[in-house]
Protein backbone atom coordinates (compact mmCIF):
# COMPACT_ATOMS: atom_id res chain seq x y z
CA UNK A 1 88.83 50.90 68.96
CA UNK A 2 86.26 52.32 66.84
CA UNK A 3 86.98 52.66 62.82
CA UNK A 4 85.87 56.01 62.80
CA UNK A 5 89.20 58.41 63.87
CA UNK A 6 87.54 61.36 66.42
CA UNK A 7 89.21 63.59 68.66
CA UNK A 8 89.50 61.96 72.66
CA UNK A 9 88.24 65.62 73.43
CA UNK A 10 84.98 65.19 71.08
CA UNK A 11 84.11 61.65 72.25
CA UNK A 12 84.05 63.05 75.51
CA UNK A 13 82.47 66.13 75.63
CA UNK A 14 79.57 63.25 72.86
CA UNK A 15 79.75 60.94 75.99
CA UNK A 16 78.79 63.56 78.57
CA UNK A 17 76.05 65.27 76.04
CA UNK A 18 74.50 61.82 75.85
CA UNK A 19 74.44 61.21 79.68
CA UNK A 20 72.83 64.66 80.18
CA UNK A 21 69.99 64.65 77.16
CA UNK A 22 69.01 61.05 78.50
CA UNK A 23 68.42 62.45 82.15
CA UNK A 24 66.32 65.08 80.76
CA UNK A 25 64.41 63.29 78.78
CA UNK A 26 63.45 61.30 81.50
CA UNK A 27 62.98 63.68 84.35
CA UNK A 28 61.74 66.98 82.84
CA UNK A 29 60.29 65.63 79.06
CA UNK A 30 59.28 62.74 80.46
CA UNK A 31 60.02 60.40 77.84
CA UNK A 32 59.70 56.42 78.13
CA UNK A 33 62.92 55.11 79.43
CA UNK A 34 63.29 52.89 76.49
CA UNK A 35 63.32 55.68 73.69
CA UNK A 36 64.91 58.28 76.13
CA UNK A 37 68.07 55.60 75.80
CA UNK A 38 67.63 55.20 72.01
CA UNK A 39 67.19 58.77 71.62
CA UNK A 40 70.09 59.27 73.62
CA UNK A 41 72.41 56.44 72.01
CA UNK A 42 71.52 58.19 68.23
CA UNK A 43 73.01 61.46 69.17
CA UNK A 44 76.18 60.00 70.74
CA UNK A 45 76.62 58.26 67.85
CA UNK A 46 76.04 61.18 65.56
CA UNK A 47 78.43 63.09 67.28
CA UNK A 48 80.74 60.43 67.86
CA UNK A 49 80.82 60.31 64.21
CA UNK A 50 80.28 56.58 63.35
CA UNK A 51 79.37 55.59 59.69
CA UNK A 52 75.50 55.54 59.36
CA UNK A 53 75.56 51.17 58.43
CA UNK A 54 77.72 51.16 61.59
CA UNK A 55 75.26 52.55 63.76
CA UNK A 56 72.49 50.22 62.96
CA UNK A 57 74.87 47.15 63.03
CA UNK A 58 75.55 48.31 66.63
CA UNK A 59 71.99 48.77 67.90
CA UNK A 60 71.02 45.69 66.82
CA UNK A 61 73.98 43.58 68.33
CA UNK A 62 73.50 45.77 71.77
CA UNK A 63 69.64 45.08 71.92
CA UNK A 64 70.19 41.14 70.26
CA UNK A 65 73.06 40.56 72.87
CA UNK A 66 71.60 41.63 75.74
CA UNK A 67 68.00 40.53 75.78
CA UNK A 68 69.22 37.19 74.03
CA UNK A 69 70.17 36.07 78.23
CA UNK A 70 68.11 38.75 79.98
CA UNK A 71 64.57 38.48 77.97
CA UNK A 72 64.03 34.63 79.40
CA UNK A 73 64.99 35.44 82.87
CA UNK A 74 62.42 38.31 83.22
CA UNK A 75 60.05 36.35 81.84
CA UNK A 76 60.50 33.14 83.73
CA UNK A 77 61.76 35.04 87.15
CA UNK A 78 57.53 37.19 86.66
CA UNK A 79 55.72 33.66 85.61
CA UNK A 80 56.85 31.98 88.58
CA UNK A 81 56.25 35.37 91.06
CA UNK A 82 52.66 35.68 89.50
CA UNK A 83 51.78 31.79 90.63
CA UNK A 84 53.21 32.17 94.20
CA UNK A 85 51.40 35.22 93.99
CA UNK A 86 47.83 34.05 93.07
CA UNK A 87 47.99 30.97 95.02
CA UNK A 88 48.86 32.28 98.42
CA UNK A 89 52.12 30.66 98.42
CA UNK A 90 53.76 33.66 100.25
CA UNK A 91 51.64 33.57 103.22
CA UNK A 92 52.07 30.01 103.85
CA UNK A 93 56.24 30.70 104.24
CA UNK A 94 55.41 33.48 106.36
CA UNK A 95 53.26 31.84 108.95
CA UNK A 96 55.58 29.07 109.25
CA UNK A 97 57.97 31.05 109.54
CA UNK A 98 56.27 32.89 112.68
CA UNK A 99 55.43 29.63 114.38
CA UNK A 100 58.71 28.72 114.18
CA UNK A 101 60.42 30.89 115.32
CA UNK A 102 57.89 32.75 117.84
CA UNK A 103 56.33 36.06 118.26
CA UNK A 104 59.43 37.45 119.96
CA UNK A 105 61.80 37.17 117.06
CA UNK A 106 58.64 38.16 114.07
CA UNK A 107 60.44 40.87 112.94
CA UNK A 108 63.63 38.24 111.94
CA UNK A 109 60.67 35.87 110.47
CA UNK A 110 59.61 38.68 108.37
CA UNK A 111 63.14 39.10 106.54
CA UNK A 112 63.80 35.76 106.49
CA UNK A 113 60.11 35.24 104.42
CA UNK A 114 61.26 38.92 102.31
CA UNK A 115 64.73 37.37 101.31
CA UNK A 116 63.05 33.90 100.00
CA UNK A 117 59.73 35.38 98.42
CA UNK A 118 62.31 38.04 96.77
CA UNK A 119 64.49 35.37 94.99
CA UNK A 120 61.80 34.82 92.24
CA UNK A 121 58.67 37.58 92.77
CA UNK A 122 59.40 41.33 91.86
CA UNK A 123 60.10 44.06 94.80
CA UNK A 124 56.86 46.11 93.66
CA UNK A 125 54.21 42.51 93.55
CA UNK A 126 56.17 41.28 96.44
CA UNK A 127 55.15 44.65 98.70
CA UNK A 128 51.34 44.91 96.75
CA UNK A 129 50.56 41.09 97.97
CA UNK A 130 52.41 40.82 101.53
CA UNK A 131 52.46 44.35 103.23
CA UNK A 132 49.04 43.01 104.83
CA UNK A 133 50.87 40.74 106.80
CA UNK A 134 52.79 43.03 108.00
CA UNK A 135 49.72 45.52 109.05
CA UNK A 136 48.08 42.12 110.43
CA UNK A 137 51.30 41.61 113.00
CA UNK A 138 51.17 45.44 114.20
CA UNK A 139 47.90 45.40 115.15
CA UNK A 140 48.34 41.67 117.52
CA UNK A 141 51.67 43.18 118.42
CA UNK A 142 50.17 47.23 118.98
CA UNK A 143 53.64 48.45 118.27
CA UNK A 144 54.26 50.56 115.20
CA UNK A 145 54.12 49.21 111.61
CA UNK A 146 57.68 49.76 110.85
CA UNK A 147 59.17 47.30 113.15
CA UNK A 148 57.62 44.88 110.56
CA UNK A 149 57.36 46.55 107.36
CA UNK A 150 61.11 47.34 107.22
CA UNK A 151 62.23 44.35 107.83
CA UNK A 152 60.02 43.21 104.95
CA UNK A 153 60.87 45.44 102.37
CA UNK A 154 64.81 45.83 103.42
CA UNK A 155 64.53 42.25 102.98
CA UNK A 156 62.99 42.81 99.52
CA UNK A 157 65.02 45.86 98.29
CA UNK A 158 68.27 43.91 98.27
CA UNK A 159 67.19 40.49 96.07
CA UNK A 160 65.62 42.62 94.26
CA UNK A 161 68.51 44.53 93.76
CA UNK A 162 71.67 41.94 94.04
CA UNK A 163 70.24 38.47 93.10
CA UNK A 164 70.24 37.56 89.40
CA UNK A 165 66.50 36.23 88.93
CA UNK A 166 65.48 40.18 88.90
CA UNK A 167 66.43 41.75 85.58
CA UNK A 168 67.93 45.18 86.79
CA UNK A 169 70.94 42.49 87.97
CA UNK A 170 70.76 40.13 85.40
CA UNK A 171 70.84 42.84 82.57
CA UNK A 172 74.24 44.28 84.52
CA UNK A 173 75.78 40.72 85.01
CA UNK A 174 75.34 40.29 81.19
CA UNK A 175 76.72 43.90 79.73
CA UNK A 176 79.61 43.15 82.61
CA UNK A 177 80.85 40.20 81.05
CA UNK A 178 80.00 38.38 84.90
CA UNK A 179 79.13 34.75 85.42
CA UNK A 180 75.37 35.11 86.56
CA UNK A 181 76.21 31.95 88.70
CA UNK A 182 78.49 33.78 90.72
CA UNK A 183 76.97 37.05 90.85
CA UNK A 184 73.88 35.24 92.59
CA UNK A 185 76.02 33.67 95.25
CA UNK A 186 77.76 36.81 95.88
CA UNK A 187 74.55 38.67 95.95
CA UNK A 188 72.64 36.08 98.57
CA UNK A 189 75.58 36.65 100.75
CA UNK A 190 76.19 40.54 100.30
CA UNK A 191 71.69 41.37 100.54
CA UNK A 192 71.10 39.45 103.99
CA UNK A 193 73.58 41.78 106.18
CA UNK A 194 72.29 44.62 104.16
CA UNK A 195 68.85 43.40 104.71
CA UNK A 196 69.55 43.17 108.64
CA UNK A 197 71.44 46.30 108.94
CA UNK A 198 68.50 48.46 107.60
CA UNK A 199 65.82 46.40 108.33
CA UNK A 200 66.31 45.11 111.77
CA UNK A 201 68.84 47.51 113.33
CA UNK A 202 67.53 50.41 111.85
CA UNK A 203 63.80 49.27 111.53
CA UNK A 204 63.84 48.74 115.58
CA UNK A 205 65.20 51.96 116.44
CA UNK A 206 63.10 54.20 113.63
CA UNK A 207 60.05 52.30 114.70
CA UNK A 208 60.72 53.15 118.47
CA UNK A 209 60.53 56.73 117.58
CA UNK A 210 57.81 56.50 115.16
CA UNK A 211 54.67 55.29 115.87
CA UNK A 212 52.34 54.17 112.63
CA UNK A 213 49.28 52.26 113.13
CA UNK A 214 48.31 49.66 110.39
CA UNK A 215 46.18 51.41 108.16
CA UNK A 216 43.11 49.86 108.34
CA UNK A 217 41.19 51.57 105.99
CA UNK A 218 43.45 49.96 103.40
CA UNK A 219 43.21 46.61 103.80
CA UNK A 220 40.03 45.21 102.31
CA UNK A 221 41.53 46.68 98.81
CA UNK A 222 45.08 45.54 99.18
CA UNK A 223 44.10 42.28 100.23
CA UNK A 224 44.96 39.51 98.00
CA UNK A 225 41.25 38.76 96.06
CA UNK A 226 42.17 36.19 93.12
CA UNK A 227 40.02 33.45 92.96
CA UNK A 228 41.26 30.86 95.46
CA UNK A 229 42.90 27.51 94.28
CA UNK A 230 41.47 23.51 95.33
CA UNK A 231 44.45 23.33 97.87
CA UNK A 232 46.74 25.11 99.71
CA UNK A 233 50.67 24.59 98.40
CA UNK A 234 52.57 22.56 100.56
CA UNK A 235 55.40 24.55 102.15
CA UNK A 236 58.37 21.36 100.21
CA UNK A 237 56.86 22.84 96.91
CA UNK A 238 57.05 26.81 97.97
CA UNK A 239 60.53 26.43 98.85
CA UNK A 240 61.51 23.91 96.09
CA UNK A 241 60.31 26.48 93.58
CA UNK A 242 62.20 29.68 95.41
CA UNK A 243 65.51 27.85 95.37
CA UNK A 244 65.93 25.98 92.63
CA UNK A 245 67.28 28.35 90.21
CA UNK A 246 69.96 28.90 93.45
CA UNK A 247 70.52 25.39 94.25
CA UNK A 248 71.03 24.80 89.80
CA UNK A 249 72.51 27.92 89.32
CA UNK A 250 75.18 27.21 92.38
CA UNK A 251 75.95 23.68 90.79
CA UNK A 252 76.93 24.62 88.07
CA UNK A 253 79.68 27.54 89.64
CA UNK A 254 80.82 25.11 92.01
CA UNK A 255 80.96 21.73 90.62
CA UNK A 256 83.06 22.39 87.50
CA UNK A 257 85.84 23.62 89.79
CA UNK A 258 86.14 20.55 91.75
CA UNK A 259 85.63 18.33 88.39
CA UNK A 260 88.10 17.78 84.97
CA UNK A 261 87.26 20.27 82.72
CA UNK A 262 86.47 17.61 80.22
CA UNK A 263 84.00 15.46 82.70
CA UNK A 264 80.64 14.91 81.16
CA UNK A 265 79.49 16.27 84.50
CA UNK A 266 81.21 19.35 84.40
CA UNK A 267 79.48 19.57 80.78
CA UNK A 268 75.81 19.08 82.41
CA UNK A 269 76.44 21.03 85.64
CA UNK A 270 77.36 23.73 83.54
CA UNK A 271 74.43 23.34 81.23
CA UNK A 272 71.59 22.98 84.20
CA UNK A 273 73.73 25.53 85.80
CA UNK A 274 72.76 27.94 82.74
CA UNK A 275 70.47 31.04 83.86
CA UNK A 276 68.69 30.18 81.16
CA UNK A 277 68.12 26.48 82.05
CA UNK A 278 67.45 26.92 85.59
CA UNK A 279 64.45 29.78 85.25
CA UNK A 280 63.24 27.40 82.57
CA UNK A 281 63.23 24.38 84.48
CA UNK A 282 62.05 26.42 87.86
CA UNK A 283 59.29 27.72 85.62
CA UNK A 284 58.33 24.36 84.21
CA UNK A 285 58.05 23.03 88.74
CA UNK A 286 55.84 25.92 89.23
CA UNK A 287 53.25 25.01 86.53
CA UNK A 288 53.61 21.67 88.51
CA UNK A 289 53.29 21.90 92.07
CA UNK A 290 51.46 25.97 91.86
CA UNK A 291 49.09 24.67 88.94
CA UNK A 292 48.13 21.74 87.94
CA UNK A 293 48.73 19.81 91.26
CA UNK A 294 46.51 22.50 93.56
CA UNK A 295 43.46 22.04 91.08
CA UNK A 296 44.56 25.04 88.67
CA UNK A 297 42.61 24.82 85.32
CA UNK A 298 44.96 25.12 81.98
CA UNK A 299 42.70 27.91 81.28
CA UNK A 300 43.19 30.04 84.24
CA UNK A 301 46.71 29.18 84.22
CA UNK A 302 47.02 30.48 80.26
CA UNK A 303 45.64 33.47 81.75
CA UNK A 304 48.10 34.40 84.79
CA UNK A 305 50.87 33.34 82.72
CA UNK A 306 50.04 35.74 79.51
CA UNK A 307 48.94 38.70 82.72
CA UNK A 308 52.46 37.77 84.18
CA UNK A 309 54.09 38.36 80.29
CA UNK A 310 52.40 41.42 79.57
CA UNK A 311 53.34 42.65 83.13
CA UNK A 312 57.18 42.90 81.90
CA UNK A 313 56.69 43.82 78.14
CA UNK A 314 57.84 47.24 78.77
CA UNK A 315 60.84 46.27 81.22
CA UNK A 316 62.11 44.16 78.57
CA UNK A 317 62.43 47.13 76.09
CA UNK A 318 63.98 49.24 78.64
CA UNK A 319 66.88 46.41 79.28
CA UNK A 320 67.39 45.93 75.56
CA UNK A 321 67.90 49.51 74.88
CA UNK A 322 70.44 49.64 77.76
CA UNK A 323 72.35 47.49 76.12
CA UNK A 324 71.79 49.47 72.69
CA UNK A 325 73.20 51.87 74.45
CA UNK A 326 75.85 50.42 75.95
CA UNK A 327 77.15 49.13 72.62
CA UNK A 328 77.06 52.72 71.07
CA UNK A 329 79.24 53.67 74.04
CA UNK A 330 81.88 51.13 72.94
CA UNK A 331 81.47 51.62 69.14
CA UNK A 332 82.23 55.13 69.64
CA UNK A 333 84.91 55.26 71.21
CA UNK A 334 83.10 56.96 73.81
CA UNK A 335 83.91 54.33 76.43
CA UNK A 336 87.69 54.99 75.91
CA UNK A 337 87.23 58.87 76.72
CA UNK A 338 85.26 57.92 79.99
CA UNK A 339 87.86 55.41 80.72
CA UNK A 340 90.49 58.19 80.80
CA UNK A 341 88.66 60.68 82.91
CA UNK A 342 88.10 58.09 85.50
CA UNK A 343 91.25 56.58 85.33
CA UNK A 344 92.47 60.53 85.69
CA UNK A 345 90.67 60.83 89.00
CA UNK A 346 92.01 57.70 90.76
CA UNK A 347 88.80 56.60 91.91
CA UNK A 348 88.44 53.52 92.94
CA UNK A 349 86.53 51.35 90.74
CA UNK A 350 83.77 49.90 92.67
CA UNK A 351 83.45 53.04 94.63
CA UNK A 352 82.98 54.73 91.14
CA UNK A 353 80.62 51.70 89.59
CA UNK A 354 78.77 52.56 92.95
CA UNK A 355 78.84 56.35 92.63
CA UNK A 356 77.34 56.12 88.92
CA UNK A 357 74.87 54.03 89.68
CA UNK A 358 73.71 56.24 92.94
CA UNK A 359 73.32 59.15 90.91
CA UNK A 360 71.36 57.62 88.47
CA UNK A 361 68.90 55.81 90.66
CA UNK A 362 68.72 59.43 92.15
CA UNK A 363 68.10 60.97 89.13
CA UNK A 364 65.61 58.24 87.09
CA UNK A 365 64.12 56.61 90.65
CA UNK A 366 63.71 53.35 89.10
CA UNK A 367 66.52 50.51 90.42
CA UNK A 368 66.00 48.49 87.53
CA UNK A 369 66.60 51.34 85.13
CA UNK A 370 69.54 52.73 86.94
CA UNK A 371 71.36 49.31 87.32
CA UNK A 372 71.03 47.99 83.76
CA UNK A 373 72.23 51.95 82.50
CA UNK A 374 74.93 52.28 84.95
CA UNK A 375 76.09 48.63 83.90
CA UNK A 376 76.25 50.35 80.15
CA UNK A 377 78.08 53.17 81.61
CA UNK A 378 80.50 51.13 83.63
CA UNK A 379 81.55 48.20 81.39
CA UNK A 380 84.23 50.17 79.02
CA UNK A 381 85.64 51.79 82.29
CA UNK A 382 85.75 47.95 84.13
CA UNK A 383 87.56 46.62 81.43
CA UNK A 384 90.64 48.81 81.88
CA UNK A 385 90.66 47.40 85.93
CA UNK A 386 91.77 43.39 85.54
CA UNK A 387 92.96 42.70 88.57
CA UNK A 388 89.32 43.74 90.00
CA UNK A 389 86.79 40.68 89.90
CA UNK A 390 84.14 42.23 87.62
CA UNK A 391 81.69 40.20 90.35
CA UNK A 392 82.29 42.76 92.51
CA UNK A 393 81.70 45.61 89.98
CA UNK A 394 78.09 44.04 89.36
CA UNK A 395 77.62 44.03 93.11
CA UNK A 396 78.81 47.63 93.37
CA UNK A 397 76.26 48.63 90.65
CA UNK A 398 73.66 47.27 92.28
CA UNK A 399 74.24 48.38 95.54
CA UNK A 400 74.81 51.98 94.28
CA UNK A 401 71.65 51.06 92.15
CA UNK A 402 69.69 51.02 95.87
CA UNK A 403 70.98 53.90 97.48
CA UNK A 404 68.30 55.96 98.15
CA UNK A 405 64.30 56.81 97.27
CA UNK A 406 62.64 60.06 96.86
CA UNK A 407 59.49 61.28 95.25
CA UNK A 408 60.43 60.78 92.12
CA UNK A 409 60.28 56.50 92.55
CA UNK A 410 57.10 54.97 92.13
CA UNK A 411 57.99 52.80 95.26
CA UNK A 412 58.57 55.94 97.42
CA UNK A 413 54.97 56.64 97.48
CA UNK A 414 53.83 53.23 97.46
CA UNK A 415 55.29 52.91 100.35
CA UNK A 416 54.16 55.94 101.67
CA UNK A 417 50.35 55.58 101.44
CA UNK A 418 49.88 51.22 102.10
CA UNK A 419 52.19 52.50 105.24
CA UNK A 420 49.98 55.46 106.16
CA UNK A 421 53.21 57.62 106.53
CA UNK A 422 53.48 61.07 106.14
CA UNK A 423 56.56 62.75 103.09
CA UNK A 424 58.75 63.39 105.76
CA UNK A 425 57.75 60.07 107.87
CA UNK A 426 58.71 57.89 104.54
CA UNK A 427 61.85 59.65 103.92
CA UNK A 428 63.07 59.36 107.80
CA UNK A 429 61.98 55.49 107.49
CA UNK A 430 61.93 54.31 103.96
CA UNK A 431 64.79 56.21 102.06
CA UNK A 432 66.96 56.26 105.05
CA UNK A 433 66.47 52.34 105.73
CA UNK A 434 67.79 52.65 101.77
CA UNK A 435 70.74 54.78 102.49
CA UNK A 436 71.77 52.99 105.32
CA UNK A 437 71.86 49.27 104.16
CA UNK A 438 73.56 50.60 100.59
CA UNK A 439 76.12 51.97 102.53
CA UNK A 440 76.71 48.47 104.37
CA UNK A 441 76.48 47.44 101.17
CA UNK A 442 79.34 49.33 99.49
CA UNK A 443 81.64 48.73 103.29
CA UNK A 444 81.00 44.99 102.85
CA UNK A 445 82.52 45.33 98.98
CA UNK A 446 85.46 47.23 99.85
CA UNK A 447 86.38 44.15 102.28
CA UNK A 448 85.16 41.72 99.89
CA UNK A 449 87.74 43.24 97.44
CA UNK A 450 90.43 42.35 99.65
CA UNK A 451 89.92 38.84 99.35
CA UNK A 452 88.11 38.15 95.54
C-alpha cells in the first residue's frame, strides 16, 4: 500500500484521468508514445498525491526494472533478425520448405516458414523482406495473393505477438511477474492454431472471394537489394539460430523440474535457460554461422549490427516508460482502486487482461505498445487472482494485444499497398484474419485455464 493516505474514490477517478490523457496524447496530440506514458504517469502521480522524492524513486525503479530484462532481448532478438535478413537466410527456409512439402500444400509451407522466421526477426522486417515470395507464388500459382500472404503474416502476427524474443511479450512477461521460459512454450503452442485458423482457414476462403494479383509494379523496390554475402547459409545454421533461444530457453523450464533443486545442473539449466543468456548466446551463433563463416567482413558486420541497434532505440524507451508507468500505478495506490472496480464487475480475469489490451491496440494501433501498457495496467489487478497462472494472463494480453488493425496501425497500410488491396479489401482480409485468430486465441485460453 502506498505511504501516502488518499481517498479509494480519488485514486480512481487519478487512475481513469491517466488512462484517458495518455490516449489522447497519442491519438489526437500525437505525442511520442514514450513521453505520452511519462506525461501520463506524472499526473497520476500528482493526483494520486505521492511525496515529490517518491515519485522519482518510482520512475526510476519502473524504467531500471523493466528494461534491466527487456533492453537485451530487443536488442539481441533485432541483431539476429537483421543478419537473417541481409543474408537471405529467410528465403532459403522457405524454398525448402516448398520442395518439401509440394506445391499443393504452399500455403501450409508459407506458415510453417512465418512461424520460424518470426521467432527471432520483427513482424514489420519480417513482411518488408518476404512478402515477395509470396507475390512470386501467386503469379506460378495465378490464384489470388491472399491465399499466400495470409498465411504468411497470420503466421507472423502471432510470434510476434505471443513468443518472448519480441519485446511487446517480453516487456508483459516481465511487469507480470511470468517465467519468460514458460510464457514462450505456452506462446509456440497457443500462435500455431491461431496462425492456422486465420491464416489457412480463413485465408482460403477470403482469397476465394477476393481476387488480388501480385503487384508487380512493386517488386523491383521491395526486393531484398543488400549487398550479397560469399555463400549462401546452410539451412543446419538458419534453423540452429531460430531455435536456440527455444531449445535453451525450454531447458531450463523443463529440466529443473525433473532434477534436485540443489543439482549443479538444475543451477546451469537454469542459467543457459536465462532470456538473457540464451539471446546472448543465439546472438553470439549468428555472428558465427550469418557472418564470419559466409565471408561477412567485421566491417560490414559493425555496420548491420549498429543499423539493427539504432532500429529499436525508440522501442526501448517506449517499454521502459511502460514500466515507469506501471510502477506509478502501484505506488499510488492506483492499482488497488482498479483492482476493486474489476473485482466489482466479476469479470473474468483473462477475459478482462484480454479486453484491456483490445481496446488499447484499438486505440494506439501499435501491438507492441498496447501489450507492454496493458501488462502495466493489468499487473495490480492479476495479483489479487492467485489461483489464475499469471502465464495465462501474459497470453491473454497478448492475444487481446492482436485483436484487430485499422488505419490508425502502421501495418494496416503496409499491408494494404505491398498487397495492392483496396481500404475496404484490407479490412475484409487483413483486420478480419486479426479478429478471427485473436478470438481463437482468447477460446483456446479459456480451455487452457481449465487445466494450468
Amino acid at each position: 500500500m502506498p505511504s501516502h493516505a488518499s481517498p479509494p474514490g480519488l485514486l480512481l477517478l487519478s487512475a481513469l484521468a491517466a488512462i484517458t490523457l495518455l490516449l489522447f496524447l497519442i491519438l489526437y496530440a500525437k505525442v511520442h508514445a514514450f513521453f505520452a506514458l511519462l506525461f501520463s504517469s506524472l499526473i497520476l502521480a500528482l493526483m494520486s498525491g505521492m511525496p515529490p522524492h517518491s515519485i522519482v524513486l518510482s520512475f526510476q525503479k519502473g524504467m531500471g526494472d523493466l528494461l534491466g530484462s527487456v533492453a537485451v532481448i530487443i536488442a539481441a532478438g533485432a541483431v539476429v533478425g537483421r543478419l537473417i535478413e541481409v543474408t537471405r537466410a529467410g528465403e532459403v527456409i522457405a524454398h525448402r520448405l516448398i520442395a518439401l512439402l509440394g506445391s499443393a500444400r504452399v500455403p501450409w509451407a508459407v506458415l510453417a516458414f512465418g512461424y520460424l522466421i518470426g521467432i527471432p526477426v520483427f513482424y514489420d522486417v519480417a513482411f518488408m523482406t518476404f512478402v515477395p515470395l509470396a507475390w512470386n507464388l501467386s503469379k506460378l500459382a495465378k490464384r489470388s495473393l491472399l491465399f499466400y500472404v495470409l498465411p504468411l503474416i497470420a503466421a507472423l502476427m502471432t510470434t510476434t505477438a505471443l513468443v518472448p524474443t519480441n519485446p511487446g511479450t517480453a516487456a508483459a512477461a516481465q511487469l507480470l511477474g511470468a517465467e519468460i521460459g514458460k510464457v514462450m512454450l505456452c506462446g509456440l503452442f497457443l500462435g500455431l492454431p491461431m496462425a492456422v485458423v486465420g491464416g489457412i482457414v480463413y485465408g482460403r476462403w477470403i482469397g476465394s472471394r477476393i481476387y488480388i494479383e501480385a503487384p508487380e509494379h512493386l517488386m523491383p523496390k521491395v526486393a531484398t537489394t543488400h549487398e550479397s554475402v560469399i555463400r549462401v547459409p546452410s539451412l543446419v545454421s538458419i534453423v540452429s539460430v531460430i531455435l536456440l533461444p527455444v531449445m535453451l530457453m525450454a531447458m531450463g523450464v523443463l529440466l529443473p523440474s525433473w532434477l534436485p533443486a540443489d543439482s549443479k545442473l538444475t543451477a546451469w539449466s537454469k542459467f543457459v535457460g536465462h532470456p538473457i543468456v540464451a539471446l546472448i548466446s543465439t546472438t553470439a551463433l549468428s555472428f558465427l554461422v550469418l557472418g564470419v563463416r559466409l565471408g561477412i567482413s567485421p566491417a560490414t558486420l559493425m555496420r548491420h549490427t549498429t543499423q539493427a541497434l539504432n532500429s529499436v532505440g525508440s522501442l526501448i524507451l517506449i517499454i521502459g516508460a511502460s514500466g515507469a508507468f506501471r510502477q506509478i500505478v502501484v505506488d499510488s495506490g492506483s492499482g488497488d482502486s482498479l483492482v476493486r472496480l474489476v473485482l466489482s464487475t466479476r469479470f473474468s480475469p483473462l477475459v478482462m487482461a484480454y479486453l484491456v489490451a483490445a481496446v488499447l491496440r484499438i486505440a494506439l494501433g501499435s501491438a507492441t505498445a498496447s501489450i507492454a501498457t496493458a501488462a502495466g495496467l493489468v499487473a495490480p489487478i492479476a495479483q489479487s487472482f492467485p489461483n489464475v497462472n499469471v502465464v495465462l494472463i501474459v497470453m491473454a494480453v497478448a492475444v487481446g494485444g492482436s485483436v484487430f488493425s485499422y488505419v490508425n496501425d502502421a501495418g494496416f497500410w503496409m499491408v494494404k499497398e505491398y498487397c495492392g488491396l483496396s481500404v475496404a479489401q484490407t479490412i475484409k482480409s487483413y483486420s478480419v484474419m486479426k479478429l478471427i485468430a485473436s478470438l481463437t486465441g482468447l477460446l483456446l485460453l479459456w480451455i487452457l485455464s481449465h487445466f494450468m
